[in-house]
N, C-alpha and C. Protein backbone atom coordinates (compact mmCIF):
# COMPACT_ATOMS: atom_id res chain seq x y z
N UNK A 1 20.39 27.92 -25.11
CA UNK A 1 19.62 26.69 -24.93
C UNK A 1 20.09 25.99 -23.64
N UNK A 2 19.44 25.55 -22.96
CA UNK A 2 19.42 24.98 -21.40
C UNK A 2 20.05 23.54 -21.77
N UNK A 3 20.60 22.79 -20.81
CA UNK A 3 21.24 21.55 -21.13
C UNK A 3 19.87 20.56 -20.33
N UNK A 4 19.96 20.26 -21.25
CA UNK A 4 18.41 19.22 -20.36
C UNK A 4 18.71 18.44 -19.72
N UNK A 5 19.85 17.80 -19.69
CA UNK A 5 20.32 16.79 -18.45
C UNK A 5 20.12 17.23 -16.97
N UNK A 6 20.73 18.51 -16.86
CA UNK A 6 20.63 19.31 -15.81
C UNK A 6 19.56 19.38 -15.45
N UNK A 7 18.42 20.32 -16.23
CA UNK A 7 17.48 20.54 -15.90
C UNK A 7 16.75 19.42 -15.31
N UNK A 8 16.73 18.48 -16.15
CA UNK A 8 16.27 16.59 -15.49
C UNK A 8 16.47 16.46 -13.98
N UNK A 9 17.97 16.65 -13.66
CA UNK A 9 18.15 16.14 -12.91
C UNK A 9 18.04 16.84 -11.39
N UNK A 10 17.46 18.01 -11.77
CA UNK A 10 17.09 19.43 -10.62
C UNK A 10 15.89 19.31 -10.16
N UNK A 11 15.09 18.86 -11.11
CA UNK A 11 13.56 18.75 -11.26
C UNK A 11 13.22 18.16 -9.56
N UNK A 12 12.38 18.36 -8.51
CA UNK A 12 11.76 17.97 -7.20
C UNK A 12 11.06 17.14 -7.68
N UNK A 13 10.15 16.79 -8.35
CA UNK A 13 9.54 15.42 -8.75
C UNK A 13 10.33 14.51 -9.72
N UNK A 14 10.77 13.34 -8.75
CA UNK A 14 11.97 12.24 -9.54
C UNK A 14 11.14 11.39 -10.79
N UNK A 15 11.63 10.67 -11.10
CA UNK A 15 10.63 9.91 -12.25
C UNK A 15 10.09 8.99 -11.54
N UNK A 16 8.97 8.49 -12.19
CA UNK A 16 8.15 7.68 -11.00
C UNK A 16 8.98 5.99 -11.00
N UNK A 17 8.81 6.02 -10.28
CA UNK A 17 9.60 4.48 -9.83
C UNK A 17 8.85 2.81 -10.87
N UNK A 18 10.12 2.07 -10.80
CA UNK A 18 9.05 0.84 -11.27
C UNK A 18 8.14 0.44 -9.92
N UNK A 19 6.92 -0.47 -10.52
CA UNK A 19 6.16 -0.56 -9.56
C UNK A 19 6.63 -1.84 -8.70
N UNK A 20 6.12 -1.72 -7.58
CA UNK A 20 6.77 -3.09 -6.91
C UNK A 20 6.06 -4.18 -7.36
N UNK A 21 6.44 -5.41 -7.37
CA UNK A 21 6.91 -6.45 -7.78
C UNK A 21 5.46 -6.95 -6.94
N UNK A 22 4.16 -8.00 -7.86
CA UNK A 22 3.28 -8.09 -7.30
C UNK A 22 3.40 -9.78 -7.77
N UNK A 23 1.99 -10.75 -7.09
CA UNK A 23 2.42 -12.30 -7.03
C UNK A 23 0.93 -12.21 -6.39
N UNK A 24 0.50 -13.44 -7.20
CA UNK A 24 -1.02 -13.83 -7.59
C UNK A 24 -1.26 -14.65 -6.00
N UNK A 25 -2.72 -14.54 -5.65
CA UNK A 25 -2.42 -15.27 -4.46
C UNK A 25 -4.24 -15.83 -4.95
N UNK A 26 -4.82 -16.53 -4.45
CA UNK A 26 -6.11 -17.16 -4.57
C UNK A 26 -6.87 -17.36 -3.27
N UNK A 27 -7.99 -17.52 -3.04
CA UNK A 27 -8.69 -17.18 -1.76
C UNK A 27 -10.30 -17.44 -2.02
N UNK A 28 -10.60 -18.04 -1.28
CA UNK A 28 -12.13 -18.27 -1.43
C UNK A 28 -13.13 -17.21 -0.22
N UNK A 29 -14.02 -16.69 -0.53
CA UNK A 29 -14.70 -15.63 -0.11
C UNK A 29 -16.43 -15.78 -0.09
N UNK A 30 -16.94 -15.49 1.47
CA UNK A 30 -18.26 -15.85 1.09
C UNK A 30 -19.06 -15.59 0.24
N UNK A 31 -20.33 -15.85 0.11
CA UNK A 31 -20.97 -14.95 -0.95
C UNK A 31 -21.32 -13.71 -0.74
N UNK A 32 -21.85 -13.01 0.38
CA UNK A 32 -22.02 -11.59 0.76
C UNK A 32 -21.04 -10.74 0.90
N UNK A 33 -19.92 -11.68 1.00
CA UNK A 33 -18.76 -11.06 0.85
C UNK A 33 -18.09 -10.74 -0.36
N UNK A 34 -18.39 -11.58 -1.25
CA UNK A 34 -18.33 -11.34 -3.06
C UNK A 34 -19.70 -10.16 -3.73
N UNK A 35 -20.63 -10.30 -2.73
CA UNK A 35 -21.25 -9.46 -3.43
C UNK A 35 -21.22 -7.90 -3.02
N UNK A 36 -20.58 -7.83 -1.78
CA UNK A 36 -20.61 -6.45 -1.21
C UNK A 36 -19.30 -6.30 -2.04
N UNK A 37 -17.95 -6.73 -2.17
CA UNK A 37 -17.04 -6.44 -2.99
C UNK A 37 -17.74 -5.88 -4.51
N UNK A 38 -18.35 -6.60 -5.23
CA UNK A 38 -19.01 -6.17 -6.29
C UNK A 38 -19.94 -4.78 -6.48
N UNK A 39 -20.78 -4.82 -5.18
CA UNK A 39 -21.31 -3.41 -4.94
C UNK A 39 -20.28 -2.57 -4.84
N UNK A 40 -19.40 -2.87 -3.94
CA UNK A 40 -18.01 -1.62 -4.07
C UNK A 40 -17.77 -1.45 -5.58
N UNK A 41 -17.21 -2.34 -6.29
CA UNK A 41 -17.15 -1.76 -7.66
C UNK A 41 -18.30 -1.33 -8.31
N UNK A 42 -19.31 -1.19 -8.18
CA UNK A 42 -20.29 -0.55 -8.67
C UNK A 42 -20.20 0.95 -8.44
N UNK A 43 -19.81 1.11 -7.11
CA UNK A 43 -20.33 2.27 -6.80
C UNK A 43 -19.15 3.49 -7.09
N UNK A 44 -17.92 2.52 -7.24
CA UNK A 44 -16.17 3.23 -7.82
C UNK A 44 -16.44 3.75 -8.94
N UNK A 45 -17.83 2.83 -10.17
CA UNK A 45 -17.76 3.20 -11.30
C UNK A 45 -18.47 4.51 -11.20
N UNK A 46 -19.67 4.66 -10.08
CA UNK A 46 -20.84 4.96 -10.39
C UNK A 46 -20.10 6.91 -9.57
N UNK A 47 -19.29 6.60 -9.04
CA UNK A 47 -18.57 8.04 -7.89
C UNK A 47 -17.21 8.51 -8.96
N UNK A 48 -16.24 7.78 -9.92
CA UNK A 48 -15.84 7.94 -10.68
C UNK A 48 -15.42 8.33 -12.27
N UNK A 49 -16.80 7.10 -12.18
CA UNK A 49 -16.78 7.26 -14.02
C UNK A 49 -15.61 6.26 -14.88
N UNK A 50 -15.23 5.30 -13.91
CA UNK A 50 -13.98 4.39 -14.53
C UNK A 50 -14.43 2.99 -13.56
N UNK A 51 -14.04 2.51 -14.62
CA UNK A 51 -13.83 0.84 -13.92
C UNK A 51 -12.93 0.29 -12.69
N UNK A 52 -12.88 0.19 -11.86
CA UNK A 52 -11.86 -0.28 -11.19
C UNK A 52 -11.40 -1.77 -11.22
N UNK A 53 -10.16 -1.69 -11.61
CA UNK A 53 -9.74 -3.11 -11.38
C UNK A 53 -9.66 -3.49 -9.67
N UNK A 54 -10.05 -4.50 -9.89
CA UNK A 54 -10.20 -5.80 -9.04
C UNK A 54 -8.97 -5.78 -7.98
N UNK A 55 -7.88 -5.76 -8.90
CA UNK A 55 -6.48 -6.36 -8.00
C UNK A 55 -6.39 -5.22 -7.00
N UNK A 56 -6.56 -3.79 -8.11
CA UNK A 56 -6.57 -2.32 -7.18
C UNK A 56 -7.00 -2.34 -6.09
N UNK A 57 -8.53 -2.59 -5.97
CA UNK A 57 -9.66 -2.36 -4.71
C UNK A 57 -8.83 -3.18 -3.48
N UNK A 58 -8.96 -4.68 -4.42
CA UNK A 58 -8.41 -5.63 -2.87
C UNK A 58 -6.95 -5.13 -2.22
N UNK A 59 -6.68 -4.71 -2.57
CA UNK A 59 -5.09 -4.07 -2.53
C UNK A 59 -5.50 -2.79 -1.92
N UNK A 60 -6.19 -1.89 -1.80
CA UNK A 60 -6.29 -0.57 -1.22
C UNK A 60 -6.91 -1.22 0.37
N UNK A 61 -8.14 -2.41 0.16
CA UNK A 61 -8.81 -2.69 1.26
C UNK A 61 -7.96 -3.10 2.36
N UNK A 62 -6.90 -4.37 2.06
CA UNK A 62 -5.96 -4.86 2.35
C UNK A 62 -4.93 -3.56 3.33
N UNK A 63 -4.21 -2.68 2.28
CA UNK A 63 -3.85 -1.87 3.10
C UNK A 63 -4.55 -1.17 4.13
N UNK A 64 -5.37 -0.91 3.73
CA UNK A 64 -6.39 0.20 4.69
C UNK A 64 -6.78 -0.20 6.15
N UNK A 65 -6.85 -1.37 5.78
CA UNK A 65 -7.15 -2.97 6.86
C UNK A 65 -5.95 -2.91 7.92
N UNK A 66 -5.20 -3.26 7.19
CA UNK A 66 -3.59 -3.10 7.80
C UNK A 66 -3.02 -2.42 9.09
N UNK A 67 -3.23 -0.53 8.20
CA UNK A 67 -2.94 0.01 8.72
C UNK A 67 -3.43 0.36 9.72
N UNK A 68 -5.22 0.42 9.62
CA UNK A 68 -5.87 0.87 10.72
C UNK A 68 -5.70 -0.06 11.99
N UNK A 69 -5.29 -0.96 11.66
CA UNK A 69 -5.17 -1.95 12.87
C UNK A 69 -3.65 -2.32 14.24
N UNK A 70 -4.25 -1.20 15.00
CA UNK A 70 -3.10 -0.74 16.08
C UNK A 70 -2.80 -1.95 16.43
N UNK A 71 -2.87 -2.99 17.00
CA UNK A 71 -2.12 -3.79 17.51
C UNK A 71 -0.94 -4.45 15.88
N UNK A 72 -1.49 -4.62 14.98
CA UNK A 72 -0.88 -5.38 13.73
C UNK A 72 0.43 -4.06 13.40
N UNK A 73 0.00 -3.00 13.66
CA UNK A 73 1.02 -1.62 13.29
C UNK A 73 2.32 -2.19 14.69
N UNK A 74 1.70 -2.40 15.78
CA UNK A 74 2.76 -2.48 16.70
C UNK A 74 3.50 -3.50 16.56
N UNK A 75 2.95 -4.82 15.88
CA UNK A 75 3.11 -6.13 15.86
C UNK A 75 4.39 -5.59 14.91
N UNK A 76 3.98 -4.85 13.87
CA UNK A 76 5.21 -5.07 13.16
C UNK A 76 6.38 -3.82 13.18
N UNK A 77 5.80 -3.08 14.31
CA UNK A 77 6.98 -1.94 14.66
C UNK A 77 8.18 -2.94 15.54
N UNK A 78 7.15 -4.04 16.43
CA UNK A 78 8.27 -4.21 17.23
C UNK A 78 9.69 -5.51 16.47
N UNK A 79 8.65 -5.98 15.38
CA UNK A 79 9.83 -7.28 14.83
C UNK A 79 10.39 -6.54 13.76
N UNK A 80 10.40 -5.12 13.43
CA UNK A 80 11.37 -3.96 12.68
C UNK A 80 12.50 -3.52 13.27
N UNK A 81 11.86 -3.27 14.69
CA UNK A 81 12.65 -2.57 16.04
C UNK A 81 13.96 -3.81 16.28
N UNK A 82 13.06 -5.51 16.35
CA UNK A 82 14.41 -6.12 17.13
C UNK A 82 15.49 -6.37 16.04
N UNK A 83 15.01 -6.49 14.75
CA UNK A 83 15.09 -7.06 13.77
C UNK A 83 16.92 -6.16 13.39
N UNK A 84 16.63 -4.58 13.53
CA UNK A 84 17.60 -3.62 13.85
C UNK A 84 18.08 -3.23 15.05
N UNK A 85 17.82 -4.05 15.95
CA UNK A 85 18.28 -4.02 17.40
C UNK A 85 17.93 -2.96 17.83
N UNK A 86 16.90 -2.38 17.50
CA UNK A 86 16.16 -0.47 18.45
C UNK A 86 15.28 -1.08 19.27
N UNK A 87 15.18 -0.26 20.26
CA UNK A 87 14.21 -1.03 21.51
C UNK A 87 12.87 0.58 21.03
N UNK A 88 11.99 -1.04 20.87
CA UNK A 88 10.57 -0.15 20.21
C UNK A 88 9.54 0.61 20.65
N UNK A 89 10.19 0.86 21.94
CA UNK A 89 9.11 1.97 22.54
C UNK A 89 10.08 3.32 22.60
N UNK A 90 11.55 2.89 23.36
CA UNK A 90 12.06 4.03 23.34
C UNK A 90 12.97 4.55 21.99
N UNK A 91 12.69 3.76 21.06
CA UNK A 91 13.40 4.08 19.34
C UNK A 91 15.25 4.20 19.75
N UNK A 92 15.78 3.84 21.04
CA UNK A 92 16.62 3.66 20.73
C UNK A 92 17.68 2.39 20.93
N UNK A 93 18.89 2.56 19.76
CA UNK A 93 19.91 1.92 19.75
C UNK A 93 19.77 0.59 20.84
N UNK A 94 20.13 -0.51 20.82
CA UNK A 94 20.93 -1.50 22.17
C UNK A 94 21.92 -1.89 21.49
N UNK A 95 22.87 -1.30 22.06
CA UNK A 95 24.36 -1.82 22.36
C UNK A 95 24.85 -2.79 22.61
């Protein structure tokens, strides 16, 4: 018989993590803008077959938003960079 601790602890997929730590925020939104959000969930149900929560969508858009946005990616490479004293173009060290 195998010691399952071991085996646990060999395993390449770790256990999934707690989720990070989320905090309610409120926001007022036009109306075409509430309703194209709403068509998005329509169409999650309608390409899926499941409901999507709300918090999910704004939270995927949000990121997606984020990331695609090269200057906001640099914005925050470079206050990472000084923040650890790396100079953010050439990734290295200042002494």
């Amino acid at each position: 018989m195998k010691d399952e601790t071991t085996t646990a602890g060999a395993l390449r997929i770790k256990p999934i993590p707690p989720p990070p730590e989320k905090q309610k925020i409120s926001f007022r939104l036009t109306v075409p803008t509430i309703e194209n959000l709403n068509t998005y969930l329509a169409a999650y149900v309608e390409a899926y077959g499941v409901e999507a929560n709300l918090d999910f969508v704004a939270e995927q858009i949000f990121t997606s938003f984020f990331e695609s946005d090269r200057a906001f990616v640099a914005y925050r490479r470079k206050k990472a960079c000084a923040t650890l004293g790396v100079d953010a173009q050439l990734g290295t060290t200042q002494l």
